[in-house]
Protein backbone atom coordinates (compact mmCIF):
# COMPACT_ATOMS: atom_id res chain seq x y z
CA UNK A 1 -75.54 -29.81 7.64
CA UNK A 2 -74.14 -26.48 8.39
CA UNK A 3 -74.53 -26.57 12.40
CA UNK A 4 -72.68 -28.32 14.76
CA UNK A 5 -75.83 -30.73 15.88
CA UNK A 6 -77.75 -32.22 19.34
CA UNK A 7 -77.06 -35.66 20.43
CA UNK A 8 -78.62 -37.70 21.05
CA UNK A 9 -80.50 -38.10 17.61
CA UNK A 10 -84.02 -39.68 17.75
CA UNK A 11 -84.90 -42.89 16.48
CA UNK A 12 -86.54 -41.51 13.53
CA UNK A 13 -83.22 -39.99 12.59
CA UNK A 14 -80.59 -42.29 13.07
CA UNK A 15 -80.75 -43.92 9.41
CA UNK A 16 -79.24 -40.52 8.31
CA UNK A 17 -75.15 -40.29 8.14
CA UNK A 18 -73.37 -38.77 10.26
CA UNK A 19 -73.40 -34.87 8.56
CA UNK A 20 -76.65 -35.03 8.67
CA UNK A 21 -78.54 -36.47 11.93
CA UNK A 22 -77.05 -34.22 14.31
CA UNK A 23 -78.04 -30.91 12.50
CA UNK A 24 -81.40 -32.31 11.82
CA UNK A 25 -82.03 -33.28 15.71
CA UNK A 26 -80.78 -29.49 16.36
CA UNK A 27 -83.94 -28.16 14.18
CA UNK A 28 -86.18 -31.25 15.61
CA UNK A 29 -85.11 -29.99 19.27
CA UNK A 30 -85.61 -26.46 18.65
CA UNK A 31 -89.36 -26.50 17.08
CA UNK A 32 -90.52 -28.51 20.11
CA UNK A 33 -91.32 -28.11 23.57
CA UNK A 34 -91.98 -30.65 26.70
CA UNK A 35 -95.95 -30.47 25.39
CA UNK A 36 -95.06 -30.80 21.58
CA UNK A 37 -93.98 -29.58 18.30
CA UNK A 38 -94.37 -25.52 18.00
CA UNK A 39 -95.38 -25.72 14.26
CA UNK A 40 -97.99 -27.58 12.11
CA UNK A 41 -99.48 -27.67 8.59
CA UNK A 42 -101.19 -24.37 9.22
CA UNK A 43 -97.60 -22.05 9.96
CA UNK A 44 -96.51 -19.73 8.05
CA UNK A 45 -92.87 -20.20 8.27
CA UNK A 46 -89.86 -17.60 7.55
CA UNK A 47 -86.29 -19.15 8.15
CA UNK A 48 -83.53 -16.53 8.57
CA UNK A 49 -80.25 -18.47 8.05
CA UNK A 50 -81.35 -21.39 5.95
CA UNK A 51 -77.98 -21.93 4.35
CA UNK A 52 -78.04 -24.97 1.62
CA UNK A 53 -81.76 -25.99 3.05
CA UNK A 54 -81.08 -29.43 4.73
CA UNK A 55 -83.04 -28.32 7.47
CA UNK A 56 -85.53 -26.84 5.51
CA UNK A 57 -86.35 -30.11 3.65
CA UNK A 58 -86.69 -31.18 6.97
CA UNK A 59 -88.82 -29.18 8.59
CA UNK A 60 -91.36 -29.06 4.71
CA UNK A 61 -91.40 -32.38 4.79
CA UNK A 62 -92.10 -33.29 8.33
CA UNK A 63 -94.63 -31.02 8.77
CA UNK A 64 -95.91 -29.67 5.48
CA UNK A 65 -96.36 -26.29 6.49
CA UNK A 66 -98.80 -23.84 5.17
CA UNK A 67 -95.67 -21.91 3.42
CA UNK A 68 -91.98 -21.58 3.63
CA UNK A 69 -89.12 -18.64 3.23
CA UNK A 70 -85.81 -19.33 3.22
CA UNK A 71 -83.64 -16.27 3.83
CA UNK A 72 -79.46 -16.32 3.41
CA UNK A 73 -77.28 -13.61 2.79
CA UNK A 74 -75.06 -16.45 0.51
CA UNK A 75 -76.20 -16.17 -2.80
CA UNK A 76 -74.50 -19.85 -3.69
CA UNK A 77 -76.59 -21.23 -1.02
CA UNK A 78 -79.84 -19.56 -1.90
CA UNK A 79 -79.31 -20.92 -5.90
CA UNK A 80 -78.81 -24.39 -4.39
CA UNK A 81 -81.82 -24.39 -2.97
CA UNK A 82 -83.97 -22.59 -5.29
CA UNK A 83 -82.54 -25.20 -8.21
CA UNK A 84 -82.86 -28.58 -5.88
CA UNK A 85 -85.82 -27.57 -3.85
CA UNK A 86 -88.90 -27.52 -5.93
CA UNK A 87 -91.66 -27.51 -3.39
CA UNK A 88 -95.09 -26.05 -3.34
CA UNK A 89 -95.13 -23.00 -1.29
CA UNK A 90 -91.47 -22.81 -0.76
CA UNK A 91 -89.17 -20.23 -1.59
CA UNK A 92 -85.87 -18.85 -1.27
CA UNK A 93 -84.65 -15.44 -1.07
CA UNK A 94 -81.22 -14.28 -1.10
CA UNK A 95 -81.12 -11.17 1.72
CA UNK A 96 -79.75 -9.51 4.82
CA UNK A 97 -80.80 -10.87 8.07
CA UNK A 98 -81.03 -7.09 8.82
CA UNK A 99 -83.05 -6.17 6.04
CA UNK A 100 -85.87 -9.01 5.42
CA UNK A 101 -88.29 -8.66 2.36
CA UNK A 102 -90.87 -10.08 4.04
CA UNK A 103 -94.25 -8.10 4.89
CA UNK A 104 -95.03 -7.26 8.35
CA UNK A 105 -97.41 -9.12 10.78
CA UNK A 106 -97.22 -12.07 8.19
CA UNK A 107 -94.88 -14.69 9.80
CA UNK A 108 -96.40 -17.25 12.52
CA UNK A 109 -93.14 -18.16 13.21
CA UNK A 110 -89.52 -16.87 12.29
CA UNK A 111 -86.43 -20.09 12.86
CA UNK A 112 -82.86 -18.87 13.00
CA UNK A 113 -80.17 -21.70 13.38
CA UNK A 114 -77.05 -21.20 14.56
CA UNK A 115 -76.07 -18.00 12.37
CA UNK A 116 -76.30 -14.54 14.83
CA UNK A 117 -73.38 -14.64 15.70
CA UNK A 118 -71.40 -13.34 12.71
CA UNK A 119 -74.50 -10.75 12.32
CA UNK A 120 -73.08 -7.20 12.20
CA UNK A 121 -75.96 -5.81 13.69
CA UNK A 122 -77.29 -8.14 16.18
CA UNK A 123 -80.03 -5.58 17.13
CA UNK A 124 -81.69 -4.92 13.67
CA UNK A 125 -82.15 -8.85 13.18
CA UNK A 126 -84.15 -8.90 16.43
CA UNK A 127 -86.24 -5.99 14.93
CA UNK A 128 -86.90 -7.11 11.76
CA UNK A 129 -88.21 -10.57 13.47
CA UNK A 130 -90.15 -8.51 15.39
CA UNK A 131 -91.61 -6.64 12.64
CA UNK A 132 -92.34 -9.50 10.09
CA UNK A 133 -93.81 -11.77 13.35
CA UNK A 134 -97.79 -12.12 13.71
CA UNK A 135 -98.58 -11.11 17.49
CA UNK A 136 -98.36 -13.73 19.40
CA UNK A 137 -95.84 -15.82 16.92
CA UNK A 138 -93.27 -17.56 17.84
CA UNK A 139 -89.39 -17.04 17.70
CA UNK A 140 -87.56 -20.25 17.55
CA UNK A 141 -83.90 -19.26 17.82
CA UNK A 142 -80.82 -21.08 18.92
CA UNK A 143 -76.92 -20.23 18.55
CA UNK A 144 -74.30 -20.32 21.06
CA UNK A 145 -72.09 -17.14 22.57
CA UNK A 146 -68.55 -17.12 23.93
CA UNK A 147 -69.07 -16.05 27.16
CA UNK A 148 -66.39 -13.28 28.03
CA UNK A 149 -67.29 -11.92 24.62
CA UNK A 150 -71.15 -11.59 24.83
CA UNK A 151 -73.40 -12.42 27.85
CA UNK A 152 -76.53 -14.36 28.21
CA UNK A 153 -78.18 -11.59 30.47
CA UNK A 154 -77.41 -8.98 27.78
CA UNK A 155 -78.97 -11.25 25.03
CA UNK A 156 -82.10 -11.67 26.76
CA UNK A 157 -82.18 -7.93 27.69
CA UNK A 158 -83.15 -7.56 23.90
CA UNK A 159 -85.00 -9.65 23.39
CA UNK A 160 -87.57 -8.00 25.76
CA UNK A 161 -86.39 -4.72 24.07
CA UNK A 162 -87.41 -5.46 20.85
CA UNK A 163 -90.85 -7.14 22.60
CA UNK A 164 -90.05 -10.72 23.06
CA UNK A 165 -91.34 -12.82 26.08
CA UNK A 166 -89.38 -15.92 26.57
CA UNK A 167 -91.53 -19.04 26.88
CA UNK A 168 -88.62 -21.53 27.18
CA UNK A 169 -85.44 -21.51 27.15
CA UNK A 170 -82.83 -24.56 27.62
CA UNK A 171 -78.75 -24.54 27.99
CA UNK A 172 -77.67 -27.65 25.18
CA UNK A 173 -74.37 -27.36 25.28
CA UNK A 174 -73.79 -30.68 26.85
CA UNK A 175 -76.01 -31.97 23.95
CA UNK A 176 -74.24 -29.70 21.14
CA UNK A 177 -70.27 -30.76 22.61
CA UNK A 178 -71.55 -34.80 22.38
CA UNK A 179 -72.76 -34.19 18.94
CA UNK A 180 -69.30 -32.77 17.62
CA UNK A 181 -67.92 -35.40 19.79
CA UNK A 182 -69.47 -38.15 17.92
CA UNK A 183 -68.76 -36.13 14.56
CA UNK A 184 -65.22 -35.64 14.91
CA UNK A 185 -63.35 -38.26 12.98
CA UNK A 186 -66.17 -37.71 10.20
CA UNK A 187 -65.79 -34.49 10.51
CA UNK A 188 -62.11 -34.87 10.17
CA UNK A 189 -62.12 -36.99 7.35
CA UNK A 190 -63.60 -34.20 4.95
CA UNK A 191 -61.09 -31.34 6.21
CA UNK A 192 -58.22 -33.66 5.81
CA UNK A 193 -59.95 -34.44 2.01
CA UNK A 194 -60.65 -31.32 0.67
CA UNK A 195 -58.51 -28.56 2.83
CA UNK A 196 -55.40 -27.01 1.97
CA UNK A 197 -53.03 -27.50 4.82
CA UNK A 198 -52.44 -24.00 5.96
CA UNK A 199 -56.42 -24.33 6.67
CA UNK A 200 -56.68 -27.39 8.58
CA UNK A 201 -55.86 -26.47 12.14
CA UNK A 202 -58.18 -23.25 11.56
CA UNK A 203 -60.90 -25.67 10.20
CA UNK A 204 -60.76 -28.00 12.93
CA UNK A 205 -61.11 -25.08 15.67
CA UNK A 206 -64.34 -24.17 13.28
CA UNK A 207 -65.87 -27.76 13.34
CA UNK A 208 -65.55 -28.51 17.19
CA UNK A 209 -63.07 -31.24 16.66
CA UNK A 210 -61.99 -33.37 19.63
CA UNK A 211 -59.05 -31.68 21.53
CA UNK A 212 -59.88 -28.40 19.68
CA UNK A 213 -60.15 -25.11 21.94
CA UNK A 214 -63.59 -24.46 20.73
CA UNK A 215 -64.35 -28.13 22.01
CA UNK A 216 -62.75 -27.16 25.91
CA UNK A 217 -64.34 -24.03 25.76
CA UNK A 218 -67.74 -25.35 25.11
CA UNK A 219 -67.25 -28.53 27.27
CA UNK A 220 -65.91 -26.05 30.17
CA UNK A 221 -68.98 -23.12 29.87
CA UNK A 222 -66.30 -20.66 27.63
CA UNK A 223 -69.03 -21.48 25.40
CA UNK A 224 -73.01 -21.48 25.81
CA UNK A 225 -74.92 -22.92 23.05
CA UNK A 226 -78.83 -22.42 24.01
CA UNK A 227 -82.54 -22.31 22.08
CA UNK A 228 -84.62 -20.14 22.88
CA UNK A 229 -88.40 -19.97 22.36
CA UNK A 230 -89.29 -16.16 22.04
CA UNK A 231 -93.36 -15.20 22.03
CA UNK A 232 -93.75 -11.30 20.08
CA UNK A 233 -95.81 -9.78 22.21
C-alpha cells in the first residue's frame, strides 16, 4: 500500500502483512460511517488516486460494486493495474486529477486517498469531482495537511465553494501516527533493502518512520491527517 494506514486494523484484516492492513483499514475507515458502509453493489464508483490498485481490489471485492474507475496520473501504476486487474466492470485510466475523462452527473461516489496534496491545482480537482458527481453523491476524501502550510478552515471553505456539504468529518491522526508506528521497522527494512544511501534519511522522513520529523509533527498537530465525507449538493 501506498498510504501511510489507520490502526487499529479490524479483525477481518489482520491476516494481511504488515504493507498491507494498515492502508486497507484507511479505505475500510473512510467508506463508512457510525450507521454503515457509504457504498454497495449498486455504486458507481470513480477513484481519483488509485495508484497500483491495492485498495481498489479491496474495495471490488468487498463490495462488488456496480462499476469501477481507477484514475492516476502514473502511467506505470495505471499498466499494473490494467495487466493484473482483470475484473468485470473495472477499469483504469491513466489521467490528471484536474482533468478527469469521466462524463458528468455519472459518479455516485468519487474516493481520493491520500494524494491532494502534491495536486498543482487543488481547486480544479474539487471541480472536476463536482462535475463528474451525481447530485446528492458522495465525496469520500481523506489526506492530511501540514498545518502552517495549508489550513483546515481554508480546505473546507472549498469545499462549500465548489458545492460540497460536509456530512462527517473525523481528525485520524492519532490513528494514522499508530499505524506508521507499528509499520516502522517493516517499513525500514525495505528502505534499508532497496535504497541508495544518499536516499534513506529522505525516505524515512517520507514513510513516517519512528523518530522522523514527519512522525513529531503529526504526533504533535504540525500535521492533520482527516476524512472527510463530502455530499454534492
Amino acid at each position: 500500500m501506498s498510504n501511510y494506514g489507520y490502526a487499529p486494523v479490524d479483525e477481518d484484516l489482520a491476516h494481511y502483512d504488515t504493507n498491507h492492513k494498515y492502508g486497507l483499514q484507511l479505505y475500510k475507515e473512510l467508506v463508512k460511517n457510525h450507521r454503515g458502509f457509504l457504498i454497495s453493489d449498486k455504486s458507481k464508483i470513480v477513484e481519483v488516486g488509485c495508484g497500483k490498485g491495492a485498495g481498489a481490489e479491496f474495495l471490488i471485492n468487498k463490495f462488488k460494486p456496480e462499476s469501477y474507475t481507477g484514475i492516476d496520473f502514473s502511467e506505470s501504476a495505471i499498466d499494473f493495474c490494467c495487466e493484473y486487474y482483470k475484473i468485470s466492470q473495472t477499469k483504469f485510466i491513466c489521467a490528471a486529477a484536474d482533468k478527469l475523462p469521466v462524463n458528468q452527473d455519472s459518479a455516485d461516489v468519487v474516493i481520493n486517498v491520500e494524494s491532494s496534496h502534491i495536486y498543482p491545482n487543488i481547486s480544479n480537482f474539487f471541480n472536476e469531482v463536482s462535475r463528474i458527481l451525481k447530485p446528492g453523491g458522495r465525496f469520500l476524501f481523506t489526506d492530511y495537511r501540514i498545518v502552517n502550510v495549508s489550513t483546515i478552515d481554508s480546505l473546507e471553505k472549498m469545499f462549500s465553494s465548489y458545492g460540497f456539504d460536509i456530512e462527517e468529518k473525523r481528525n485520524i491522526s492519532e490513528q494514522v501516527h499508530t499505524a506508521c508506528a507499528e509499520a516502522s521497522e517493516s517499513r525500514k527494512r525495505i528502505i534499508d533493502k532497496h535504497s541508495p544511501w544518499y536516499l534513506k534519511k529522505y525516505l524515512q522522513h517520507y514513510a513516517i518512520l519512528n523518530g522522523s520529523k514527519k512522525s513529531k509533527m503529526l504526533a504533535t498537530g504540525g500535521i492533520v491527517y482527516f476524512i472527510y465525507h463530502l455530499i454534492k449538493k
